[in-house]
N, C-alpha and C. Protein backbone atom coordinates (compact mmCIF):
# COMPACT_ATOMS: atom_id res chain seq x y z
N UNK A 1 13.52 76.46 -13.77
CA UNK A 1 14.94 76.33 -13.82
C UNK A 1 15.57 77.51 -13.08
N UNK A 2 16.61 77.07 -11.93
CA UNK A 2 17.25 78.38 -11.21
C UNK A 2 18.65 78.69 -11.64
N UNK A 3 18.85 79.62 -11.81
CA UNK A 3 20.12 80.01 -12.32
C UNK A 3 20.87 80.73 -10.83
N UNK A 4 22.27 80.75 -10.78
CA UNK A 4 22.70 81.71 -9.78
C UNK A 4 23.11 82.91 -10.54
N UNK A 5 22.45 84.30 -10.68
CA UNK A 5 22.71 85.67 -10.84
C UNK A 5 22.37 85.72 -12.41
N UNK A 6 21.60 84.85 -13.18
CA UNK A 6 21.50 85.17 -14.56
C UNK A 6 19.83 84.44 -14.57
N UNK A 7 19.62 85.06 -15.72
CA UNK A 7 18.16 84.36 -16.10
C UNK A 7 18.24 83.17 -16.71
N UNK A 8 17.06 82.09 -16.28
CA UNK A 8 17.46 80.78 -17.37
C UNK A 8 17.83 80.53 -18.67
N UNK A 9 18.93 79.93 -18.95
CA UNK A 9 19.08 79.27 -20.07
C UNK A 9 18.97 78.14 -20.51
N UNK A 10 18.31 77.51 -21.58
CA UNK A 10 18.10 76.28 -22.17
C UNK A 10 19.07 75.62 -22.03
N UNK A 11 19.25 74.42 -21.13
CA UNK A 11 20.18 73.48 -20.74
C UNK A 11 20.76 73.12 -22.56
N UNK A 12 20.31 72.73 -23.19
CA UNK A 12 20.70 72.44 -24.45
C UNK A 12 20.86 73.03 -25.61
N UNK A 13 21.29 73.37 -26.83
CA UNK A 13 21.53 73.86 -28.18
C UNK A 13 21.21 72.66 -29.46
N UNK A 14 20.45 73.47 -30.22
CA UNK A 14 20.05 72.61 -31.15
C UNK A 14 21.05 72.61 -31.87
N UNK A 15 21.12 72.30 -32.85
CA UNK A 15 22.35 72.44 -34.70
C UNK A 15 22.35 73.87 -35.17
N UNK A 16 21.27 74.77 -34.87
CA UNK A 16 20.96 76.11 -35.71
C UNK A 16 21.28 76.85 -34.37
N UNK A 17 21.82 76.47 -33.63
CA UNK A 17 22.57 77.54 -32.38
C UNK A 17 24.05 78.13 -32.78
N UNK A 18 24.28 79.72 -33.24
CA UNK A 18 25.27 80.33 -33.15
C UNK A 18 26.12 79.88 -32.47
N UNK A 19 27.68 79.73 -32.92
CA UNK A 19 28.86 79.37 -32.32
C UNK A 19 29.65 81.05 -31.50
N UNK A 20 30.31 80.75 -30.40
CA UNK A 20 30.88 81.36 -29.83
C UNK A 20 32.20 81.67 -30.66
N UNK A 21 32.70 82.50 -30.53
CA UNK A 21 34.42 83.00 -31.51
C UNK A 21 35.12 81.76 -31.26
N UNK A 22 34.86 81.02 -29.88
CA UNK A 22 35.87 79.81 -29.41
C UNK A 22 35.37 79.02 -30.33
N UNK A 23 34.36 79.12 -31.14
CA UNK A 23 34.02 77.75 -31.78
C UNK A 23 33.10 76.59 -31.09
N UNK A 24 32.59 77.46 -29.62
CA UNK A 24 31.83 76.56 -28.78
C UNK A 24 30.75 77.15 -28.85
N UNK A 25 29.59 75.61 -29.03
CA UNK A 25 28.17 76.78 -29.41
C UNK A 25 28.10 77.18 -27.52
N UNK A 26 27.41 78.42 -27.63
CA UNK A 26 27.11 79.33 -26.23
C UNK A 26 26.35 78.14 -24.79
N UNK A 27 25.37 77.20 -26.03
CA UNK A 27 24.56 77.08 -24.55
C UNK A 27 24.78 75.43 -24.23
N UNK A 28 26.14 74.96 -24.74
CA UNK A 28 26.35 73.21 -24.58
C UNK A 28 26.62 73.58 -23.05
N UNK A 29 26.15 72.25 -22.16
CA UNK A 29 26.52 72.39 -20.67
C UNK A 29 27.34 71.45 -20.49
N UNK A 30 28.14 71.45 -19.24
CA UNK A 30 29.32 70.83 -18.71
C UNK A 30 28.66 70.47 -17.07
N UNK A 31 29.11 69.20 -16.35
CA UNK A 31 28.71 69.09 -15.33
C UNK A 31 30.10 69.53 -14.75
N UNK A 32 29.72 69.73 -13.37
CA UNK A 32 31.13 70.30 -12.16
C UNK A 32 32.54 69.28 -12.63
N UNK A 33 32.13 68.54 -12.82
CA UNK A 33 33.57 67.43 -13.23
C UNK A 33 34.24 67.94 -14.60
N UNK A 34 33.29 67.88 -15.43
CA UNK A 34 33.91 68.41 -16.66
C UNK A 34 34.36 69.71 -16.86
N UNK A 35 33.55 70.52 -16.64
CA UNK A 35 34.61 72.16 -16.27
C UNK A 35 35.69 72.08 -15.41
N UNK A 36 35.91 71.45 -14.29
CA UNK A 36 36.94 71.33 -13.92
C UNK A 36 37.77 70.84 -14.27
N UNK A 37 37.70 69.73 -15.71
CA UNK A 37 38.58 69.63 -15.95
C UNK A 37 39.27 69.85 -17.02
N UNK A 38 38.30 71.20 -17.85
CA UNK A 38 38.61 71.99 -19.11
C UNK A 38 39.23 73.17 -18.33
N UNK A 39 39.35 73.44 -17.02
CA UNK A 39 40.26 74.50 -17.02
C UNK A 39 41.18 74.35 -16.03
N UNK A 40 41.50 73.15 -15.51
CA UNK A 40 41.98 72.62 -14.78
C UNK A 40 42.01 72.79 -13.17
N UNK A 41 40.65 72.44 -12.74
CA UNK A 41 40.34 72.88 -11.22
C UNK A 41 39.67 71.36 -10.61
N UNK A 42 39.63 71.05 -9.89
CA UNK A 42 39.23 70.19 -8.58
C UNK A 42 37.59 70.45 -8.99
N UNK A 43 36.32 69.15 -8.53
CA UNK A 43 35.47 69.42 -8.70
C UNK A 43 34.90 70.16 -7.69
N UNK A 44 35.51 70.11 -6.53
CA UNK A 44 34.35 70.76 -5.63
C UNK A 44 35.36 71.77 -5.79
N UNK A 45 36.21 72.59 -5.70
CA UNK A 45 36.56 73.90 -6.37
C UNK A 45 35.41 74.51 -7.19
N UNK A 46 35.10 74.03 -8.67
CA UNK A 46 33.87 74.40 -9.13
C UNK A 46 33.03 74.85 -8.25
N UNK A 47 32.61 73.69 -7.48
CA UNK A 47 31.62 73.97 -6.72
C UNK A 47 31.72 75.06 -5.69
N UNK A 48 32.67 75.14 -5.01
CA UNK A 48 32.90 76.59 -4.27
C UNK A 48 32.52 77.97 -5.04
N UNK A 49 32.99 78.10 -6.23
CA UNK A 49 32.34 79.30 -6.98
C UNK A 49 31.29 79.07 -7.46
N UNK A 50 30.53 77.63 -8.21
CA UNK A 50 28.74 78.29 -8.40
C UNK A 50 28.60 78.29 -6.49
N UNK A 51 28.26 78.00 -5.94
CA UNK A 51 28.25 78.10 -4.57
C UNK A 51 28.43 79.93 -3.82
N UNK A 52 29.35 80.13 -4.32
CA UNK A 52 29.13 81.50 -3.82
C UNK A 52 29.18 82.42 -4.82
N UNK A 53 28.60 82.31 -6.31
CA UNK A 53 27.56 82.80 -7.00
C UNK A 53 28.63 83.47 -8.33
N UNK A 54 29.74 82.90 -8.18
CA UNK A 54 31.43 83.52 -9.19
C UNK A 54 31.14 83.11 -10.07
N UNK A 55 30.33 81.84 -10.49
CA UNK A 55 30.14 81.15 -11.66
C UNK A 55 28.93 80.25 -11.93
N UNK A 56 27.85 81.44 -12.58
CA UNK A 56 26.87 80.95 -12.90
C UNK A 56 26.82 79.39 -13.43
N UNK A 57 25.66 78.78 -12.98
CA UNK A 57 25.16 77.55 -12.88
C UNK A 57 23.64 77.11 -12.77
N UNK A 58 23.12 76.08 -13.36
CA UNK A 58 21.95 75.52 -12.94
C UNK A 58 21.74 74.55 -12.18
N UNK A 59 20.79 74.32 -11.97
CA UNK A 59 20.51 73.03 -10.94
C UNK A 59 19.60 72.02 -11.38
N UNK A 60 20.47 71.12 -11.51
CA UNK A 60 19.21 70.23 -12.08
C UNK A 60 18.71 68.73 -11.17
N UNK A 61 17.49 68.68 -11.47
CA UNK A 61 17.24 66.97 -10.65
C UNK A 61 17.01 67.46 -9.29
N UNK A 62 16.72 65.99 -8.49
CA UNK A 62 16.57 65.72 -7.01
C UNK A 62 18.09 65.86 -6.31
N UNK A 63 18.99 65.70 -6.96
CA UNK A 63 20.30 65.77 -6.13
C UNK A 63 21.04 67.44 -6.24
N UNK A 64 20.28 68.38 -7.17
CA UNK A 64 20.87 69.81 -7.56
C UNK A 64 21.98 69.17 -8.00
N UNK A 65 22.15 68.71 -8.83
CA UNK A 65 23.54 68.63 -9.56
C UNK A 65 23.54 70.27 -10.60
N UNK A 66 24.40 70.24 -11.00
CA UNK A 66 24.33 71.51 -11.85
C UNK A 66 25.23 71.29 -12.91
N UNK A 67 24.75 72.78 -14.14
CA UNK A 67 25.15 72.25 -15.08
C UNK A 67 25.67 74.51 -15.43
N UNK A 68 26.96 73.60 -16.39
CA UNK A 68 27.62 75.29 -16.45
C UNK A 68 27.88 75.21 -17.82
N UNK A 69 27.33 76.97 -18.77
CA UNK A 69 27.47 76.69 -19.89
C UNK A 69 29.26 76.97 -20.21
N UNK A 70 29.64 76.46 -21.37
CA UNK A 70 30.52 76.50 -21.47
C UNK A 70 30.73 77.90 -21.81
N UNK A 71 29.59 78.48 -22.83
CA UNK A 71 30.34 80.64 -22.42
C UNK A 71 30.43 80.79 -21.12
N UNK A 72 29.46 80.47 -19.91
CA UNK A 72 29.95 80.70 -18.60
C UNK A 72 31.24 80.59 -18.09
N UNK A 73 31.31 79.33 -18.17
CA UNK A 73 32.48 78.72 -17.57
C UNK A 73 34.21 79.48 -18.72
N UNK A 74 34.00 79.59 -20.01
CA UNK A 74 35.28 80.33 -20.36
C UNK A 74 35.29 82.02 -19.85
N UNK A 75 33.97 82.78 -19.87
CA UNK A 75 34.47 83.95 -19.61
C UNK A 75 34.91 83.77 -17.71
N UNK A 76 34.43 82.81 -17.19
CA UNK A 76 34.82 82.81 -15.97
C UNK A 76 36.51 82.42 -15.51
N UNK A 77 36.83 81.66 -16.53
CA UNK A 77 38.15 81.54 -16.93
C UNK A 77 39.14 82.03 -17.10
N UNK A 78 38.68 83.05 -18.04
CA UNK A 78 39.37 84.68 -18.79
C UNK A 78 39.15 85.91 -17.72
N UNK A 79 38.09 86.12 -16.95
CA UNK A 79 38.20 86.65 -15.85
C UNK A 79 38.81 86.28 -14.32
N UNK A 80 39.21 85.10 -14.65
CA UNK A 80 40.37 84.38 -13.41
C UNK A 80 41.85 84.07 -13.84
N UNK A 81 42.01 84.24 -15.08
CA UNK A 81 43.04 83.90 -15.81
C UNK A 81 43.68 82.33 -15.66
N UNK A 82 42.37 81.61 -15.58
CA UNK A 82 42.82 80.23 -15.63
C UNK A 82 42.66 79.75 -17.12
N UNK A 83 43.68 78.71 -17.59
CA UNK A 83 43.89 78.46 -18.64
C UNK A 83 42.99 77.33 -18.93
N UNK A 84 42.47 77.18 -20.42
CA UNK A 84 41.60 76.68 -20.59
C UNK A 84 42.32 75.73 -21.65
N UNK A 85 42.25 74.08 -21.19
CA UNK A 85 42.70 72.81 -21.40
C UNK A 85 41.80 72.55 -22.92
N UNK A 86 42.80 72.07 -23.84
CA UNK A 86 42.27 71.68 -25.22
C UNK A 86 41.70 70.27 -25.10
N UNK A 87 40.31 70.09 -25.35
CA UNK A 87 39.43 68.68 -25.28
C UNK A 87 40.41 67.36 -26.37
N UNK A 88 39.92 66.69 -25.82
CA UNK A 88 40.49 64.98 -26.81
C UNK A 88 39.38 64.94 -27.22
């Protein structure tokens, strides 16, 4: 598993995975569509920052799709000061 600028993390979280202060456990993943649209960005936007390495990501499969944890993707948020969209 390749990460950009971090060591691998387990694509998934069991039930006995610690919650983040947000109330989000640390290691649930989001594909480029869905982070973009918890903080309100364009998908290939996403993709421009895992792309040039702003926002850690994995790669998964024959197509490198990738997958961003959601602690990634909020402190990347809070360090861009983009606002982060409440889920339905």
């Amino acid at each position: 598993m390749q990460r950009h600028g971090r060591a691998a993390v387990p694509p998934f979280c069991g039930k006995d995975t610690p919650m983040a202060p947000t109330g989000i456990a640390p290691n649930d993943t989001l594909t480029s569509s869905e982070a973009g649209q918890l903080i309100g960005l364009s998908r290939k936007r996403i993709w421009h920052y895992v792309n040039s390495g702003e926002l850690p990501a994995t790669r998964v499969g024959p197509s490198h799709s990738v997958r961003i944890t959601r602690a990634d993707l909020l402190a990347f948020a809070q360090a861009k000061n983009y606002p982060v969209q409440e889920e339905k």
